[in-house]
N, C-alpha and C. Protein backbone atom coordinates (compact mmCIF):
# COMPACT_ATOMS: atom_id res chain seq x y z
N UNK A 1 29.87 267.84 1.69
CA UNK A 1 30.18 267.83 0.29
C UNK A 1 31.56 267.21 0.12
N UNK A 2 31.63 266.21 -0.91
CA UNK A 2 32.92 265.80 -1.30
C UNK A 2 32.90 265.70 -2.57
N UNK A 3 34.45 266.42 -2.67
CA UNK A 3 34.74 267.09 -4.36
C UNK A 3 35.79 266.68 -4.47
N UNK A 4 36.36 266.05 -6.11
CA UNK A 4 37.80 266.03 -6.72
C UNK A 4 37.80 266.95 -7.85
N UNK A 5 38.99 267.56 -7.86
CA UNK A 5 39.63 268.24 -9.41
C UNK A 5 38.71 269.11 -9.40
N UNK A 6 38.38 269.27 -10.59
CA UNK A 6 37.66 270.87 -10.49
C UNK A 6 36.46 270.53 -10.06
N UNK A 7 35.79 269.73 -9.77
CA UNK A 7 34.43 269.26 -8.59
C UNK A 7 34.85 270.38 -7.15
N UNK A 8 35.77 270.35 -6.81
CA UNK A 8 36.76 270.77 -5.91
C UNK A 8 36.35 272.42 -5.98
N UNK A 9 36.93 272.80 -7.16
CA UNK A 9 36.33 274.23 -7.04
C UNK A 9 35.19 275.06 -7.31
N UNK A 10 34.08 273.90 -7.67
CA UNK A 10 32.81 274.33 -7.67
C UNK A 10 32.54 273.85 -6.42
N UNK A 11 32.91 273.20 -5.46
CA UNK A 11 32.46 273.16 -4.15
C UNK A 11 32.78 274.01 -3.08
N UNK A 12 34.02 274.71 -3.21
CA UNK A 12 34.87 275.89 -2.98
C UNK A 12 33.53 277.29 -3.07
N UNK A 13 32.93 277.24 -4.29
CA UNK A 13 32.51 278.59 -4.93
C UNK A 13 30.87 278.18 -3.85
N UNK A 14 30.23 276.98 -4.21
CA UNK A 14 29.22 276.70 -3.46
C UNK A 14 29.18 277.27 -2.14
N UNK A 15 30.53 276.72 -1.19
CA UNK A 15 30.64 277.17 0.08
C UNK A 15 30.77 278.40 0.41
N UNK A 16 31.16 278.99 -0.67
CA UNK A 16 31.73 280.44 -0.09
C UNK A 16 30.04 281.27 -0.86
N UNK A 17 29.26 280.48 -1.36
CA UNK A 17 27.85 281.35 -1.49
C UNK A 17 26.87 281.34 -0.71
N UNK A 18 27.18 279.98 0.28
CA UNK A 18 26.44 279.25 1.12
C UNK A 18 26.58 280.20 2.63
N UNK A 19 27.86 280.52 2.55
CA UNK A 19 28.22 281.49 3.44
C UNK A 19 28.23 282.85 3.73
N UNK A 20 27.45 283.17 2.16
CA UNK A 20 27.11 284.74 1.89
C UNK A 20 25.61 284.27 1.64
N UNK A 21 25.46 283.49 2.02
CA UNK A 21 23.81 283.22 1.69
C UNK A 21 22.69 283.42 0.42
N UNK A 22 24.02 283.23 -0.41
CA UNK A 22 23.40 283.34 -1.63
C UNK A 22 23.00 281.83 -2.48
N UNK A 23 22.82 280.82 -1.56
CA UNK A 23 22.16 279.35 -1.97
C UNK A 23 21.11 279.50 -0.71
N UNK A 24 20.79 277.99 -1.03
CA UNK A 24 19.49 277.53 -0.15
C UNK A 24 19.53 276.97 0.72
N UNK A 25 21.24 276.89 1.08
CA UNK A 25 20.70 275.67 2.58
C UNK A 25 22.02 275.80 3.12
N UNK A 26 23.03 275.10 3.77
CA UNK A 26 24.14 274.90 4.58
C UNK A 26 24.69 274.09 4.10
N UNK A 27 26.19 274.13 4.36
CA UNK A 27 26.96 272.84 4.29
C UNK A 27 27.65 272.72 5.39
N UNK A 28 27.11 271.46 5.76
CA UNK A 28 27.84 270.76 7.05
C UNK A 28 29.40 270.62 6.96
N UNK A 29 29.77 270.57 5.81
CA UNK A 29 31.20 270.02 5.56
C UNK A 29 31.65 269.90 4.56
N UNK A 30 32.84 269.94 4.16
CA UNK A 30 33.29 270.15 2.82
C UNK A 30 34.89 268.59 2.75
N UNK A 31 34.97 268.29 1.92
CA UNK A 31 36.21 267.39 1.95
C UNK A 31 36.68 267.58 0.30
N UNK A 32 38.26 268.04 0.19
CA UNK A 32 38.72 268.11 -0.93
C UNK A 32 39.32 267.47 -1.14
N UNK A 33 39.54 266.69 -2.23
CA UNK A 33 40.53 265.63 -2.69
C UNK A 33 41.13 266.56 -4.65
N UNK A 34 42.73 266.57 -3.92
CA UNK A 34 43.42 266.93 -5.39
C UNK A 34 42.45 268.16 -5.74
N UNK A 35 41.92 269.27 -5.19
CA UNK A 35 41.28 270.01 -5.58
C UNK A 35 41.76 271.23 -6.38
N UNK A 36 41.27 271.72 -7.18
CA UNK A 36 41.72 272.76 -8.07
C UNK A 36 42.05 273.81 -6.62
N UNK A 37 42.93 274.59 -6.78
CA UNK A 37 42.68 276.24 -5.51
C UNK A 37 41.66 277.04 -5.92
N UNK A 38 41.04 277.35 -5.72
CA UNK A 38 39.51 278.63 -5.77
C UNK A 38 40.59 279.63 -6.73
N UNK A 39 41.36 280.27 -7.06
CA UNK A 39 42.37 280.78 -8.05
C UNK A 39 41.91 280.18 -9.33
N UNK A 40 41.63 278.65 -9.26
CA UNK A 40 42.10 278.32 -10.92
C UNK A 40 43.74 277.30 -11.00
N UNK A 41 43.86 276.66 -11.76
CA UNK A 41 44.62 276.28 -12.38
C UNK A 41 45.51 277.34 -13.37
N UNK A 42 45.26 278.05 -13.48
CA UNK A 42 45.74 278.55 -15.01
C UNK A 42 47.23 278.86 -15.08
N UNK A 43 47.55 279.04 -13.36
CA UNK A 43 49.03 279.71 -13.31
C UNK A 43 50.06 278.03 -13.43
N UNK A 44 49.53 276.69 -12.94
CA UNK A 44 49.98 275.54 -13.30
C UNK A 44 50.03 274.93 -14.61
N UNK A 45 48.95 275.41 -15.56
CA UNK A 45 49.37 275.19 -16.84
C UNK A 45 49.94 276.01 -17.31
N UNK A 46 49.64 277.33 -16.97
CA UNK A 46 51.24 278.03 -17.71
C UNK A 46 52.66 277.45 -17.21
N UNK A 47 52.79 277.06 -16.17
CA UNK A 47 54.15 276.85 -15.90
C UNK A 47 54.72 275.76 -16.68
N UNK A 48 53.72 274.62 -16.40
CA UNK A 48 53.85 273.53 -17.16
C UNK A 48 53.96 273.71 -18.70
N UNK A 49 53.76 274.12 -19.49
CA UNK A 49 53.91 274.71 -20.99
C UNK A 49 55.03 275.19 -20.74
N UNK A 50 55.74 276.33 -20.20
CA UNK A 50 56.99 276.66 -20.01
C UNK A 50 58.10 275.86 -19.85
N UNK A 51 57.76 274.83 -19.14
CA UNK A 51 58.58 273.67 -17.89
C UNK A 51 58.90 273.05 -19.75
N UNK A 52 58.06 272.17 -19.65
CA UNK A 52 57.77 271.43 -20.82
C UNK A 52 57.12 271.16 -21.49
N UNK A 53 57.14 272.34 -23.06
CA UNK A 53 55.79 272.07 -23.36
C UNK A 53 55.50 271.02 -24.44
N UNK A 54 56.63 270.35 -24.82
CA UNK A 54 55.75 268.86 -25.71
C UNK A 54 55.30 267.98 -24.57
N UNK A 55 55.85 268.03 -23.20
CA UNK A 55 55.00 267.06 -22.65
C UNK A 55 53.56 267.64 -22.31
N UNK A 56 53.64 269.07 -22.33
CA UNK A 56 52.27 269.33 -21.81
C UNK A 56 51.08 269.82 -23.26
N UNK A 57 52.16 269.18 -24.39
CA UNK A 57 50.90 269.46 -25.65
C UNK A 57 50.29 268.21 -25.52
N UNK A 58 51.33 267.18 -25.57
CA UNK A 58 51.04 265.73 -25.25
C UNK A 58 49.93 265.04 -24.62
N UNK A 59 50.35 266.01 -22.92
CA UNK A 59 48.74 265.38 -21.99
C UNK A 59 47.75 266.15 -22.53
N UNK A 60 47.92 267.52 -22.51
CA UNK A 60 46.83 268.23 -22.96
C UNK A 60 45.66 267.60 -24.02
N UNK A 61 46.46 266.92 -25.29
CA UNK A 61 45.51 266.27 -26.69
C UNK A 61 45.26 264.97 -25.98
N UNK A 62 45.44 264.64 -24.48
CA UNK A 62 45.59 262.88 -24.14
C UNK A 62 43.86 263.74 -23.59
N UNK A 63 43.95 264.11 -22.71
CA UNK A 63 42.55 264.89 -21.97
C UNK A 63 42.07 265.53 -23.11
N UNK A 64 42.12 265.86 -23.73
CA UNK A 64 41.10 266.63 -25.13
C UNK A 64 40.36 265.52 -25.79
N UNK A 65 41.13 264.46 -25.66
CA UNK A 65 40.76 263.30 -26.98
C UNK A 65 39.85 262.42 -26.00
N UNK A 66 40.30 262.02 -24.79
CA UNK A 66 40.21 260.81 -23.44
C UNK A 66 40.60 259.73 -24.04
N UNK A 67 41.80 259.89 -24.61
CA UNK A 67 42.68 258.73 -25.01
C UNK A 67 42.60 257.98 -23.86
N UNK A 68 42.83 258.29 -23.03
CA UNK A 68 43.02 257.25 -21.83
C UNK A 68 42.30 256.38 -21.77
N UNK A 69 41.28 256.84 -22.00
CA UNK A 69 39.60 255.51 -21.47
C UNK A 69 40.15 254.38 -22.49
N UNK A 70 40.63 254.38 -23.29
CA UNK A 70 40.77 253.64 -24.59
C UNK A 70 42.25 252.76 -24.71
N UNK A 71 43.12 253.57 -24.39
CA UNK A 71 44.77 253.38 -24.96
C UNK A 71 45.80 253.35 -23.10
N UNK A 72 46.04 252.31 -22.71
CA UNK A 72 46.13 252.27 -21.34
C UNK A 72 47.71 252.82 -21.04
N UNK A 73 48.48 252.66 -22.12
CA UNK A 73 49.82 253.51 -21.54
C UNK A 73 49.86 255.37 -22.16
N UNK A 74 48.43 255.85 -22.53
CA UNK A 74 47.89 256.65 -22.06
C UNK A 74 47.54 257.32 -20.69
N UNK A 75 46.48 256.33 -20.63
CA UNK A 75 46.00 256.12 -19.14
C UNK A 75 47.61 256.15 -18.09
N UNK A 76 47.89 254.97 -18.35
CA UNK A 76 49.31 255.10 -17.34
C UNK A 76 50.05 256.60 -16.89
N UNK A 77 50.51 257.35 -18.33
CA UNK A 77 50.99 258.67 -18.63
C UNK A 77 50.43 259.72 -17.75
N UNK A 78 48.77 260.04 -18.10
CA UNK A 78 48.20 260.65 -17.62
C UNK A 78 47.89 260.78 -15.62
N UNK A 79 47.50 259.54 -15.61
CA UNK A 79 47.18 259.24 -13.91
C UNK A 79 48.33 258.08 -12.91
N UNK A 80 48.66 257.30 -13.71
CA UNK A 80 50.10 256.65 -12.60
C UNK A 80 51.09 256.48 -13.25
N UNK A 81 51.78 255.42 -12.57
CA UNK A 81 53.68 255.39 -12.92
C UNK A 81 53.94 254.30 -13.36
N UNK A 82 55.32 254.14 -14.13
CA UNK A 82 55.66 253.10 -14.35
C UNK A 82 55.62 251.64 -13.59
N UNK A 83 55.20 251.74 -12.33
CA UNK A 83 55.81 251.04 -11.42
C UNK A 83 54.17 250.22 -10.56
N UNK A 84 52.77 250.32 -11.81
CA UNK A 84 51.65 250.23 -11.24
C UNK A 84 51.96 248.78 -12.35
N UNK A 85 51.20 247.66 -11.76
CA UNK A 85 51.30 246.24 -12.67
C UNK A 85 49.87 246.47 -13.30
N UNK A 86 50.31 246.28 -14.60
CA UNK A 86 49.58 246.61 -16.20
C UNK A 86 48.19 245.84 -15.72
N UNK A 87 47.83 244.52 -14.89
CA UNK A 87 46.51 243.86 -14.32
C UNK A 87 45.85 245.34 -13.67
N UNK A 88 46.58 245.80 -12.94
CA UNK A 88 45.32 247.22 -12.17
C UNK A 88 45.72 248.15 -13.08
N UNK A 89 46.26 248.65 -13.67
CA UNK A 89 46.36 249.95 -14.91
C UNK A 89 45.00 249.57 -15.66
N UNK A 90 44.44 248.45 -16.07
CA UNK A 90 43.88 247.85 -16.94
C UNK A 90 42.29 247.70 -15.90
N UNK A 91 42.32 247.52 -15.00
CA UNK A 91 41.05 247.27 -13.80
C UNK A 91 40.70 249.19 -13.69
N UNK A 92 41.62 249.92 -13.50
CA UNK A 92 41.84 251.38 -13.37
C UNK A 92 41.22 251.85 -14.40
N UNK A 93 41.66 251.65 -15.50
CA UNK A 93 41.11 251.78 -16.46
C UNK A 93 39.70 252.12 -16.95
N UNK A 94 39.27 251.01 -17.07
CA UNK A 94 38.27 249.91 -17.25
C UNK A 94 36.89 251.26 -16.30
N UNK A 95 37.35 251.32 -14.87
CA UNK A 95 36.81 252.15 -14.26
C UNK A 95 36.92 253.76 -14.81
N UNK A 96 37.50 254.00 -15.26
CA UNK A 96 37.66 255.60 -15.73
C UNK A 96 37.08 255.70 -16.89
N UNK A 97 37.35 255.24 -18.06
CA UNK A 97 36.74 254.66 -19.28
C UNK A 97 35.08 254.66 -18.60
N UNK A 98 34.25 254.10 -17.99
CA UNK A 98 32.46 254.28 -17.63
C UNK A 98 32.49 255.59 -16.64
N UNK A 99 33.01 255.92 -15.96
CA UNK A 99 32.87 257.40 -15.64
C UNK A 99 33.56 258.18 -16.07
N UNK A 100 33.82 258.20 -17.13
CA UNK A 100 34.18 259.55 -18.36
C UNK A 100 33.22 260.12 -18.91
């Protein structure tokens, strides 16, 4: 199994039912990328609201809306840095925007 983001912690919950034998079969393997912790997120968005929370009302309505797929220094904000050339922000894009 290979999981990102919260894919991540439904693959987490899978494995650990797979291992109480409460699914149907085995998993050979698991690979996490950027995965949520089996916890949750919740204690990172609280902090983040604390830390800063107009930046985190900001991303929050950017992921509520998926401005990103649409508005690319969105996109930029949300997933890379100043320092990515606007040709692949825009190819990046382009790709996130059809699997949204």
């Amino acid at each position: 199994v290979v999981a990102h983001s919260f894919g991540g912690l439904i693959a987490q919950k899978l494995v650990s039912a797979c291992s109480q034998r409460k699914c149907g079969g085995n998993v050979a393997g698991l690979c996490l990328l950027c995965s949520v912790p089996p916890s949750g997120n919740g204690a990172m968005v609280g902090r983040f609201l604390r830390r800063t929370p107009l930046a985190a009302i900001k991303l929050s309505y950017r992921f509520a809306t998926a401005s990103f797929t649409t508005d690319a220094e969105a996109c930029r904000e949300c997933f890379f840095g100043d320092s990515l050339p606007q040709s692949k922000l825009l190819a990046y894009q382009s790709k996130i925007a059809t699997s949204s």
